[in-house]
PDB file of N, CA and C in Angstrom:
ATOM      1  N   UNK A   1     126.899   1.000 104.321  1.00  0.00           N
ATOM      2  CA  UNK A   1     126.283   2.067 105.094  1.00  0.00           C
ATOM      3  C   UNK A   1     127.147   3.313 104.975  1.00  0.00           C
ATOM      4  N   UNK A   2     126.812   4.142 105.111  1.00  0.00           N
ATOM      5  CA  UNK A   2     127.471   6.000 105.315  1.00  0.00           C
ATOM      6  C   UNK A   2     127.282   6.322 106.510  1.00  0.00           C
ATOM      7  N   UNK A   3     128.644   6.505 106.612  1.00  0.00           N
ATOM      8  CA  UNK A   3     128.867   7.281 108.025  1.00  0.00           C
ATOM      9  C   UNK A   3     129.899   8.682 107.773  1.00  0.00           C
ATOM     10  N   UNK A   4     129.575   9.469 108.729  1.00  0.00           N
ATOM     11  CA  UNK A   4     129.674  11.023 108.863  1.00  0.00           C
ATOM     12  C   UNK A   4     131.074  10.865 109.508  1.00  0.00           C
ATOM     13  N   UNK A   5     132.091  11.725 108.762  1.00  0.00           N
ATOM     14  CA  UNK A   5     133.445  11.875 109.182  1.00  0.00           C
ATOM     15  C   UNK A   5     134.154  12.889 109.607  1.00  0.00           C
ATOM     16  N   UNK A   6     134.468  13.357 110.886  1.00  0.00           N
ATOM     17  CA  UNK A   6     135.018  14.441 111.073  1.00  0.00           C
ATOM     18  C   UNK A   6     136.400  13.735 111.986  1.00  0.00           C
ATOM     19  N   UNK A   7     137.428  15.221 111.175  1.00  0.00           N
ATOM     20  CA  UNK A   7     138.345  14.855 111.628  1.00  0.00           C
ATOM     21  C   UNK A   7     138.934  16.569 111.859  1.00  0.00           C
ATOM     22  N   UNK A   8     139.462  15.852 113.128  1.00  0.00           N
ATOM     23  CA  UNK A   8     140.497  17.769 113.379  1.00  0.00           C
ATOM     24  C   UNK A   8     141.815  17.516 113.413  1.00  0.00           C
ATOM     25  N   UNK A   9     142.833  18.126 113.340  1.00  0.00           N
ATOM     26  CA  UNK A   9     144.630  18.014 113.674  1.00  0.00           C
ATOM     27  C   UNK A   9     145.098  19.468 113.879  1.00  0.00           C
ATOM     28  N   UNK A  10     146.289  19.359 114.704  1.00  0.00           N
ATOM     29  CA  UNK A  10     146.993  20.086 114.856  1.00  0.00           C
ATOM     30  C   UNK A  10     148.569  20.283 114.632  1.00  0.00           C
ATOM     31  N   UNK A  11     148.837  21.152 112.951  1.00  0.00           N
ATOM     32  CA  UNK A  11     150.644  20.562 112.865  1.00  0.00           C
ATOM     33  C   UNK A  11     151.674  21.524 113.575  1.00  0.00           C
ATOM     34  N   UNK A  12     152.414  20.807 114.020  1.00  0.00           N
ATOM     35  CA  UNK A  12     153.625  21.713 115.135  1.00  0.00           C
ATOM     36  C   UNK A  12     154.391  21.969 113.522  1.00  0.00           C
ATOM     37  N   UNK A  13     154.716  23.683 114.430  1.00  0.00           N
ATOM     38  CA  UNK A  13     155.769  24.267 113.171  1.00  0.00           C
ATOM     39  C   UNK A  13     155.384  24.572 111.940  1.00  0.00           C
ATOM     40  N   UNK A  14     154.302  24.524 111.502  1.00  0.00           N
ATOM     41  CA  UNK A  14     153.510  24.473 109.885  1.00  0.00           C
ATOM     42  C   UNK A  14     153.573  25.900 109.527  1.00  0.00           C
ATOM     43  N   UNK A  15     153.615  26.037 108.480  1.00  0.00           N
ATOM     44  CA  UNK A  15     153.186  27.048 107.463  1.00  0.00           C
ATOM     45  C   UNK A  15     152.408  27.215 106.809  1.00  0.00           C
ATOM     46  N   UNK A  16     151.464  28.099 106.650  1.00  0.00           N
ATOM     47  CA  UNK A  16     150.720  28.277 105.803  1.00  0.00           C
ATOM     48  C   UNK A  16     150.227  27.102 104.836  1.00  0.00           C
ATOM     49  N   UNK A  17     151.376  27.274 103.851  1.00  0.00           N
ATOM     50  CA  UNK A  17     151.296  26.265 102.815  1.00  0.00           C
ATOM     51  C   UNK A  17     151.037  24.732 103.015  1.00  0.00           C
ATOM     52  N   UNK A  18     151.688  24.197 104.532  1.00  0.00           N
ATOM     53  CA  UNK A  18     151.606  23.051 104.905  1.00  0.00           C
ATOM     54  C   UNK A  18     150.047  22.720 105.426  1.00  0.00           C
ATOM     55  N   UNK A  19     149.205  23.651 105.954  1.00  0.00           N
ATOM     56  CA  UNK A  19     148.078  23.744 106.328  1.00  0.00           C
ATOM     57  C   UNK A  19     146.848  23.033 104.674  1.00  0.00           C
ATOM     58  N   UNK A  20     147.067  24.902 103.723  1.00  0.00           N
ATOM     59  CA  UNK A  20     146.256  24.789 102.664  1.00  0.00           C
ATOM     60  C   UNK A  20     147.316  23.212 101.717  1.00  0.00           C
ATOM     61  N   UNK A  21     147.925  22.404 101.801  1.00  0.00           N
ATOM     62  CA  UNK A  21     148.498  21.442 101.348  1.00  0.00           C
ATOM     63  C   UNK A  21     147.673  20.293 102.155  1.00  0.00           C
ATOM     64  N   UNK A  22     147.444  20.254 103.832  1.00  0.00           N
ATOM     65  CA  UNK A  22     146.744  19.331 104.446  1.00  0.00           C
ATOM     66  C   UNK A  22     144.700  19.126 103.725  1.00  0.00           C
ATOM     67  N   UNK A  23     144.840  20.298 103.799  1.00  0.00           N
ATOM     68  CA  UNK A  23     143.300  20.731 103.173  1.00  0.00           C
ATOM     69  C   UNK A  23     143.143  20.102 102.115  1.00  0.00           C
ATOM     70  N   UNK A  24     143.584  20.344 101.320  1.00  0.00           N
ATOM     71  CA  UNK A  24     143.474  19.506  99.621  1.00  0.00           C
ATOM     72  C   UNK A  24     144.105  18.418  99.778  1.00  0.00           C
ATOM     73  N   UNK A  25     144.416  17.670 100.471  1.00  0.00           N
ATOM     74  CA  UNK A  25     144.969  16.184 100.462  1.00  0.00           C
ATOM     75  C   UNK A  25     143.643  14.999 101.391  1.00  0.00           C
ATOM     76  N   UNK A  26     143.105  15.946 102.220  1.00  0.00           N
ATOM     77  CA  UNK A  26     141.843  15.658 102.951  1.00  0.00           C
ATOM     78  C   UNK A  26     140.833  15.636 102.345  1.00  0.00           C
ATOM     79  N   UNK A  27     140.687  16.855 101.441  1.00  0.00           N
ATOM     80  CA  UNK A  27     139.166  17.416 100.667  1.00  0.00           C
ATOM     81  C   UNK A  27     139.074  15.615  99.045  1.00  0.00           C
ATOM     82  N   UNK A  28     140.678  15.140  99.143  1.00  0.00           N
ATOM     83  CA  UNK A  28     140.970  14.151  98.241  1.00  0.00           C
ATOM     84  C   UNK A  28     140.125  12.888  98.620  1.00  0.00           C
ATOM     85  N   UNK A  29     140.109  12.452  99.992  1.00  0.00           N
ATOM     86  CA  UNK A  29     139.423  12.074 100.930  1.00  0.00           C
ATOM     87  C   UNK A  29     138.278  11.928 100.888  1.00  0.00           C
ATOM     88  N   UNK A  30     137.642  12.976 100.512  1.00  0.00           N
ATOM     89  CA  UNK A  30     136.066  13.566 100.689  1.00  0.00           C
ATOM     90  C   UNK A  30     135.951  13.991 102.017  1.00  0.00           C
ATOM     91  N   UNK A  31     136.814  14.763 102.612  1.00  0.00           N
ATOM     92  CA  UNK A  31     136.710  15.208 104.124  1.00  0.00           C
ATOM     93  C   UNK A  31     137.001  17.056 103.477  1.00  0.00           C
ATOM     94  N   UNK A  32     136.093  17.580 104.031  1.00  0.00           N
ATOM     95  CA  UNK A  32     136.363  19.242 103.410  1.00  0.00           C
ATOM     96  C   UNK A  32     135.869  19.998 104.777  1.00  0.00           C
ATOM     97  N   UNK A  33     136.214  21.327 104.583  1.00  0.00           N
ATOM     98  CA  UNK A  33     135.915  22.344 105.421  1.00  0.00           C
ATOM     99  C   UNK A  33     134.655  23.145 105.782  1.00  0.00           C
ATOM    100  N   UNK A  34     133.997  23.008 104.560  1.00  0.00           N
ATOM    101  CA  UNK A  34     132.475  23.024 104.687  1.00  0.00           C
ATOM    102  C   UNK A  34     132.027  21.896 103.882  1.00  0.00           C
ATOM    103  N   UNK A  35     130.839  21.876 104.942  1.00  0.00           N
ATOM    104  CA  UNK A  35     129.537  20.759 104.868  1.00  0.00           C
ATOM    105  C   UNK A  35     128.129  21.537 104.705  1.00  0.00           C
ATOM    106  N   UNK A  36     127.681  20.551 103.211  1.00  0.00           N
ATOM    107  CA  UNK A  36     126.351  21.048 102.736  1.00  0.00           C
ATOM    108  C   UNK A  36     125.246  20.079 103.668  1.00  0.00           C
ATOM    109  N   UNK A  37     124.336  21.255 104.484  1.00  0.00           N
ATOM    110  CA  UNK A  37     123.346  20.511 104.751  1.00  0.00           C
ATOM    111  C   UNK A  37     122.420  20.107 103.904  1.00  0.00           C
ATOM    112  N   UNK A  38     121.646  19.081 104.078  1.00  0.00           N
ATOM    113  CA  UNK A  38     120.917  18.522 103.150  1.00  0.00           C
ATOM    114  C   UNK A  38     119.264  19.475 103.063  1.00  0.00           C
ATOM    115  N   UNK A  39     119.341  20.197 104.396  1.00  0.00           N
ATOM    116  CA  UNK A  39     117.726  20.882 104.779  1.00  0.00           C
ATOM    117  C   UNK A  39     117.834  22.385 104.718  1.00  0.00           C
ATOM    118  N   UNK A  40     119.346  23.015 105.021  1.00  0.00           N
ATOM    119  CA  UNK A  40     120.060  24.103 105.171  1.00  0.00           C
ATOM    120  C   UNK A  40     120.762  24.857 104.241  1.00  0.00           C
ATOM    121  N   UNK A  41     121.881  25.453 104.534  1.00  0.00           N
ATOM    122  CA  UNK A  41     122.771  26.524 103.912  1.00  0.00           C
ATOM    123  C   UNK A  41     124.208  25.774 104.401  1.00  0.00           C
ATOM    124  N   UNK A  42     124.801  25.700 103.602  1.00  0.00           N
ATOM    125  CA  UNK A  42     126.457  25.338 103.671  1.00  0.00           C
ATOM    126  C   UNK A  42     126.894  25.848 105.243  1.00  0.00           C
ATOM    127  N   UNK A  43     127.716  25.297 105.876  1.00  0.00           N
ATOM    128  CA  UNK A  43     128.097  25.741 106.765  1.00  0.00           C
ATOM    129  C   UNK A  43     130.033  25.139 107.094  1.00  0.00           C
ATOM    130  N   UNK A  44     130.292  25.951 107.063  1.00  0.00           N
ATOM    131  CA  UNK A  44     132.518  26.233 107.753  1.00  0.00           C
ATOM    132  C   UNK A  44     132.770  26.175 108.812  1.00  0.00           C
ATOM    133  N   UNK A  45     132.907  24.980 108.627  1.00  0.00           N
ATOM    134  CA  UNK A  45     133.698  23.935 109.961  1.00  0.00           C
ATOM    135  C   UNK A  45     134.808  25.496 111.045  1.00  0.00           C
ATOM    136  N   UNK A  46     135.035  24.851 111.894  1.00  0.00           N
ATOM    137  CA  UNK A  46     136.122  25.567 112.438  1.00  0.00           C
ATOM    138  C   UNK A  46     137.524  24.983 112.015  1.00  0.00           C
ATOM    139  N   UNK A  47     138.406  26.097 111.940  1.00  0.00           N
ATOM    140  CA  UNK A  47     139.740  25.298 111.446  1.00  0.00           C
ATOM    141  C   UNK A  47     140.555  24.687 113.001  1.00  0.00           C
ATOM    142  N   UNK A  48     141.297  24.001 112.488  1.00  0.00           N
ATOM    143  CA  UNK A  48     141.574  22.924 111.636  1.00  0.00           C
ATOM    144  C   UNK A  48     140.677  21.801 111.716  1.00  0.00           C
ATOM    145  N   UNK A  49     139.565  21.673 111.215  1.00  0.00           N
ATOM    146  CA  UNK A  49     138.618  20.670 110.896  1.00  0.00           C
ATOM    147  C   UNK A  49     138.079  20.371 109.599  1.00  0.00           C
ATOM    148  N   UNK A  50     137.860  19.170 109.364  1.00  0.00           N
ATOM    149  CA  UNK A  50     136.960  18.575 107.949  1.00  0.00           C
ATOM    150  C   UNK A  50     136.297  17.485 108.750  1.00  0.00           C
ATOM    151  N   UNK A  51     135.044  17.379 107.360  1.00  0.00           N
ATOM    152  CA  UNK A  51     133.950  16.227 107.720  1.00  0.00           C
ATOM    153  C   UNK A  51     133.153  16.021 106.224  1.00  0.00           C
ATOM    154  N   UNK A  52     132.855  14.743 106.496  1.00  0.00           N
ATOM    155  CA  UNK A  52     132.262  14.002 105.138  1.00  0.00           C
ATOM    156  C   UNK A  52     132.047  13.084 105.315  1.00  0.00           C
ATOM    157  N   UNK A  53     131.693  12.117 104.720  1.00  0.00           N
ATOM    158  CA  UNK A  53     131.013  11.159 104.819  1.00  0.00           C
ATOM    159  C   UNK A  53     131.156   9.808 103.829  1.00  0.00           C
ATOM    160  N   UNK A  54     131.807   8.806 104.186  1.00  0.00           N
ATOM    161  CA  UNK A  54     132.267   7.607 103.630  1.00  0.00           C
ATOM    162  C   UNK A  54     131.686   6.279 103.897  1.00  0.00           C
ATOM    163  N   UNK A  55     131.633   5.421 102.893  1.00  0.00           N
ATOM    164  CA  UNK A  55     130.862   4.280 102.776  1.00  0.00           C
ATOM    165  C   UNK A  55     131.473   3.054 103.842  1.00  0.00           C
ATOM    166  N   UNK A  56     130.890   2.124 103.958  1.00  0.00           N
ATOM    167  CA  UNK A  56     132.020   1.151 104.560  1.00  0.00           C
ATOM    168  C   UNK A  56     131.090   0.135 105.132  1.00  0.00           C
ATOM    169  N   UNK A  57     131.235  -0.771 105.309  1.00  0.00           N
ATOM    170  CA  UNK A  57     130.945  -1.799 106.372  1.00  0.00           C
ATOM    171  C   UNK A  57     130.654  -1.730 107.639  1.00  0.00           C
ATOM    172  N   UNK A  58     131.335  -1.028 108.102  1.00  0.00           N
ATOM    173  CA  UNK A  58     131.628  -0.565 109.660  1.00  0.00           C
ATOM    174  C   UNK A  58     132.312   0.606 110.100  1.00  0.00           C
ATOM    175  N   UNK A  59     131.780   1.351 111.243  1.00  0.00           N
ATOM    176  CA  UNK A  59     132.208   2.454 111.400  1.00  0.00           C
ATOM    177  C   UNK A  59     134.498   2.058 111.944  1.00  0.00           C
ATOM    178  N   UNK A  60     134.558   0.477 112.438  1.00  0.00           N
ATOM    179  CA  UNK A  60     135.130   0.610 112.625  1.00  0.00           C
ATOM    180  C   UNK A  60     136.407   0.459 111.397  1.00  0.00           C
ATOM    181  N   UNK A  61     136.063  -0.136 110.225  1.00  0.00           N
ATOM    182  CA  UNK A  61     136.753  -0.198 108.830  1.00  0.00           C
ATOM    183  C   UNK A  61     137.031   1.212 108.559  1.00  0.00           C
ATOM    184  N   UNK A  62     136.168   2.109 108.467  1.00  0.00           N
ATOM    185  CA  UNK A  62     136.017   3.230 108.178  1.00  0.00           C
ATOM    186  C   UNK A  62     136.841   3.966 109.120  1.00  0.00           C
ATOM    187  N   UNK A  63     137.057   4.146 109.941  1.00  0.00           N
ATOM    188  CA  UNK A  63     137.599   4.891 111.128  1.00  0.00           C
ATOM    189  C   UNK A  63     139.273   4.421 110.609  1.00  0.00           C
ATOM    190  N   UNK A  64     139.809   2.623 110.656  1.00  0.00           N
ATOM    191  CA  UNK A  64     140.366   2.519 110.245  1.00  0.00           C
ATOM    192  C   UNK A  64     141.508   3.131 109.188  1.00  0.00           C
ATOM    193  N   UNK A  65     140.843   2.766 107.893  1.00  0.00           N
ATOM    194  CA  UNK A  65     141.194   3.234 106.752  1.00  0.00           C
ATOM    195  C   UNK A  65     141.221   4.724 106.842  1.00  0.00           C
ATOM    196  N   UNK A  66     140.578   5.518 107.167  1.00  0.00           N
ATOM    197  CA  UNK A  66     140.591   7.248 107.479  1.00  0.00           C
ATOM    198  C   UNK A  66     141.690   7.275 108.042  1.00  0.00           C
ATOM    199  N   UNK A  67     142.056   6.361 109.383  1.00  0.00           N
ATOM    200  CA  UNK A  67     143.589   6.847 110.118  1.00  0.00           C
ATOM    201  C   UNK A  67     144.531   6.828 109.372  1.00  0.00           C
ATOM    202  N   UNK A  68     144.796   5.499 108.234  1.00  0.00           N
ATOM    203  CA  UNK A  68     145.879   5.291 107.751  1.00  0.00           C
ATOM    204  C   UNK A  68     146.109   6.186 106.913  1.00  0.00           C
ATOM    205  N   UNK A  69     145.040   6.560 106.052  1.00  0.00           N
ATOM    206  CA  UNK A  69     145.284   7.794 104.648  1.00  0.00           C
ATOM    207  C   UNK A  69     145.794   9.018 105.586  1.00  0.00           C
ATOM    208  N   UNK A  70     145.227   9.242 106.580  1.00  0.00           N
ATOM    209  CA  UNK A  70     145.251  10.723 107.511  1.00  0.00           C
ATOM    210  C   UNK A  70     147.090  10.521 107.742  1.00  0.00           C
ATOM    211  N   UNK A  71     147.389   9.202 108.279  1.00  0.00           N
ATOM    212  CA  UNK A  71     148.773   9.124 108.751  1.00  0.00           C
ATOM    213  C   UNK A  71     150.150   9.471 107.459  1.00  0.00           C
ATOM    214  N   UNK A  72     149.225   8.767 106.418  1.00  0.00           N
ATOM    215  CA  UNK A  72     149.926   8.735 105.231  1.00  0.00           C
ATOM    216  C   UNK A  72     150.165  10.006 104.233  1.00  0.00           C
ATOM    217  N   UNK A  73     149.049  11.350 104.701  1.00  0.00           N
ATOM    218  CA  UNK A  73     149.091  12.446 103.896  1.00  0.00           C
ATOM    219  C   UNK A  73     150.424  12.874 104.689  1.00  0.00           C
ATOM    220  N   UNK A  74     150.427  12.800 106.281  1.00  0.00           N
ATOM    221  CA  UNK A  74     151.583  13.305 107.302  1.00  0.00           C
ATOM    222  C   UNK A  74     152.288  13.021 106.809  1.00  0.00           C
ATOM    223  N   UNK A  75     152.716  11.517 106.118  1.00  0.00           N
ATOM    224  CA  UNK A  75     154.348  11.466 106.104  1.00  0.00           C
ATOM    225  C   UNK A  75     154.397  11.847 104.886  1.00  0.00           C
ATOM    226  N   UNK A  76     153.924  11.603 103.615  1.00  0.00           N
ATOM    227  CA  UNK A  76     154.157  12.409 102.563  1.00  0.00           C
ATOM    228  C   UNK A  76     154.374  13.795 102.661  1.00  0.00           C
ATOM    229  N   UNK A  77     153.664  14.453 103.281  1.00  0.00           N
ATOM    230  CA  UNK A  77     154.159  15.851 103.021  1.00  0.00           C
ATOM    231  C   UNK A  77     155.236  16.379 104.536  1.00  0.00           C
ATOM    232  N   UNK A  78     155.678  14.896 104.785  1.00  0.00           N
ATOM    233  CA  UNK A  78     156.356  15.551 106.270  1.00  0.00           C
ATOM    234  C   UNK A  78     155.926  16.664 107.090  1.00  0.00           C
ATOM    235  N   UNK A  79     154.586  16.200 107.870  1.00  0.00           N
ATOM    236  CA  UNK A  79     154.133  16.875 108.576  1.00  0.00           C
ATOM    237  C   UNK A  79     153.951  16.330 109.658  1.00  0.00           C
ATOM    238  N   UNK A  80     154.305  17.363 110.918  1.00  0.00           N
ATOM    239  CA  UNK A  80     154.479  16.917 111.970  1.00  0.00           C
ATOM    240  C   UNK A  80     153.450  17.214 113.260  1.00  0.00           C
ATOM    241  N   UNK A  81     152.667  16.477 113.701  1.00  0.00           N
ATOM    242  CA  UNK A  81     151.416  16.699 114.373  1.00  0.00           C
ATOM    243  C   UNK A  81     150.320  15.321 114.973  1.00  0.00           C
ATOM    244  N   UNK A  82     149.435  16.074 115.020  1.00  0.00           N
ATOM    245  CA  UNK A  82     148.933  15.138 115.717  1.00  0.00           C
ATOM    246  C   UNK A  82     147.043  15.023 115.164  1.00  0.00           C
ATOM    247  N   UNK A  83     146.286  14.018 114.695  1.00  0.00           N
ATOM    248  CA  UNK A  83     144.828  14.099 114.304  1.00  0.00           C
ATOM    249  C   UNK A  83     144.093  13.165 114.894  1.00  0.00           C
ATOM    250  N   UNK A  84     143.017  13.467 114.820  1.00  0.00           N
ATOM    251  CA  UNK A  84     141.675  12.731 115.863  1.00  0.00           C
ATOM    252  C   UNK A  84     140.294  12.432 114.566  1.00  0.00           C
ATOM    253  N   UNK A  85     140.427  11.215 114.847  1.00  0.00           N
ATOM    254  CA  UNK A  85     138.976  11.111 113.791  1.00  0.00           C
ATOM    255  C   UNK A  85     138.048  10.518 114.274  1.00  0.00           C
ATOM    256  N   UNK A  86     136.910  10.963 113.974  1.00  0.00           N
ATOM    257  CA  UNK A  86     135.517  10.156 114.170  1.00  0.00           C
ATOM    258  C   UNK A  86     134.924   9.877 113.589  1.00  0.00           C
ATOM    259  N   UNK A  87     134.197   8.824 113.518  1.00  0.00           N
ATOM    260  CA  UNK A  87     133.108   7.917 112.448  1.00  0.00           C
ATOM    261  C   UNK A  87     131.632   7.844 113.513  1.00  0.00           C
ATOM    262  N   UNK A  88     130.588   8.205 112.923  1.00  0.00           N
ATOM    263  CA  UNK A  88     129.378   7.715 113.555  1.00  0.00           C
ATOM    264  C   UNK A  88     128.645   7.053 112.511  1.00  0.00           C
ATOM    265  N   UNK A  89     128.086   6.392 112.589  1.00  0.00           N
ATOM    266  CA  UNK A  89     127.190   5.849 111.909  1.00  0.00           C
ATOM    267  C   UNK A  89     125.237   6.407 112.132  1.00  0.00           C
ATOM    268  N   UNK A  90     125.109   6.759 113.239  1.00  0.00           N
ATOM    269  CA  UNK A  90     123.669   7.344 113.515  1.00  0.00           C
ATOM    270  C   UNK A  90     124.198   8.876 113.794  1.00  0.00           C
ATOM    271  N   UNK A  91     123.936   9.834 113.293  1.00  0.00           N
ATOM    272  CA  UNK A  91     124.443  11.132 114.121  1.00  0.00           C
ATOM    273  C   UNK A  91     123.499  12.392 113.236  1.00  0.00           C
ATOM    274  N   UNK A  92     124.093  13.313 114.276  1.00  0.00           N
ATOM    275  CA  UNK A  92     123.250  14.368 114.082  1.00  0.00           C
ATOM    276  C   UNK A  92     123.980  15.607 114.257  1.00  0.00           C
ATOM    277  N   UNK A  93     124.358  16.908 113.740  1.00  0.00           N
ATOM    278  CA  UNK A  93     124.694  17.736 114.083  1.00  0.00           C
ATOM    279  C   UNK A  93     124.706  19.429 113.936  1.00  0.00           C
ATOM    280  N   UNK A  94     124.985  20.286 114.920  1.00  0.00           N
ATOM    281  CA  UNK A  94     124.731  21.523 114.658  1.00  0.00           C
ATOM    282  C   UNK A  94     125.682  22.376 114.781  1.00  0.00           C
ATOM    283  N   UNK A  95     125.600  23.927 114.630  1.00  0.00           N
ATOM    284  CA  UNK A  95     126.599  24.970 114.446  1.00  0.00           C
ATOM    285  C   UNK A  95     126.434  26.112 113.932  1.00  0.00           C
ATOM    286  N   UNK A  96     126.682  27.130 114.596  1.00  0.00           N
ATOM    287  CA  UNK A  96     126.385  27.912 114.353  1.00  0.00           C
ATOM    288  C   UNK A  96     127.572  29.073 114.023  1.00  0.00           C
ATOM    289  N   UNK A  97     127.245  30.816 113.509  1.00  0.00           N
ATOM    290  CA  UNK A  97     128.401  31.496 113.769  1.00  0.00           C
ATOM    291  C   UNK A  97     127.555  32.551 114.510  1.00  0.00           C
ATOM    292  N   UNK A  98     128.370  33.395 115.338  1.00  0.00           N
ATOM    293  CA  UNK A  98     128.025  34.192 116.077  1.00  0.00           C
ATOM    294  C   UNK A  98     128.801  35.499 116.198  1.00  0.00           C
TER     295      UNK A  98
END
């Protein structure tokens, strides 16, 4: 099954570089900053957020495995912070800019 992945973090002390370095280690993932709707026009997450969408068994395998890679980009690039992920399996969502 496919389930929809969003994940946000926040790194204490970061730079720039440590940010656009989190981004491309996520987007590796298949978790990116914009999401193509399937009915719509592309739409840009708020930062610091990504979302995408990964296969799995269970939202809770999936949720899983997302924490550990998420934990594992942190310590590779020694980054220090904190991330939140979610897996749905039925979902729906909107957004706008204003």
């Amino acid at each position: 099954m496919s389930y929809l992945v969003f994940c946000t973090f926040d790194l204490k002390n970061a730079r720039r570089e440590d940010y656009l370095y989190a981004y491309m280690d996520l987007a590796d993932l298949g978790l990116r900053r914009t999401l193509k709707s399937e009915n719509g026009p592309s739409f840009g997450l708020p930062a610091p957020s990504v979302m995408g969408f990964r296969d799995g068994g269970s939202a809770d395998e999936v949720k899983s495995a997302l924490g550990k890679s998420v934990r594992d980009i942190f310590k590779t690039r020694s980054l220090n912070g904190t991330f939140f992920v979610v897996v749905g399996g039925d979902w729906a969502c909107t957004g706008d800019s204003v």
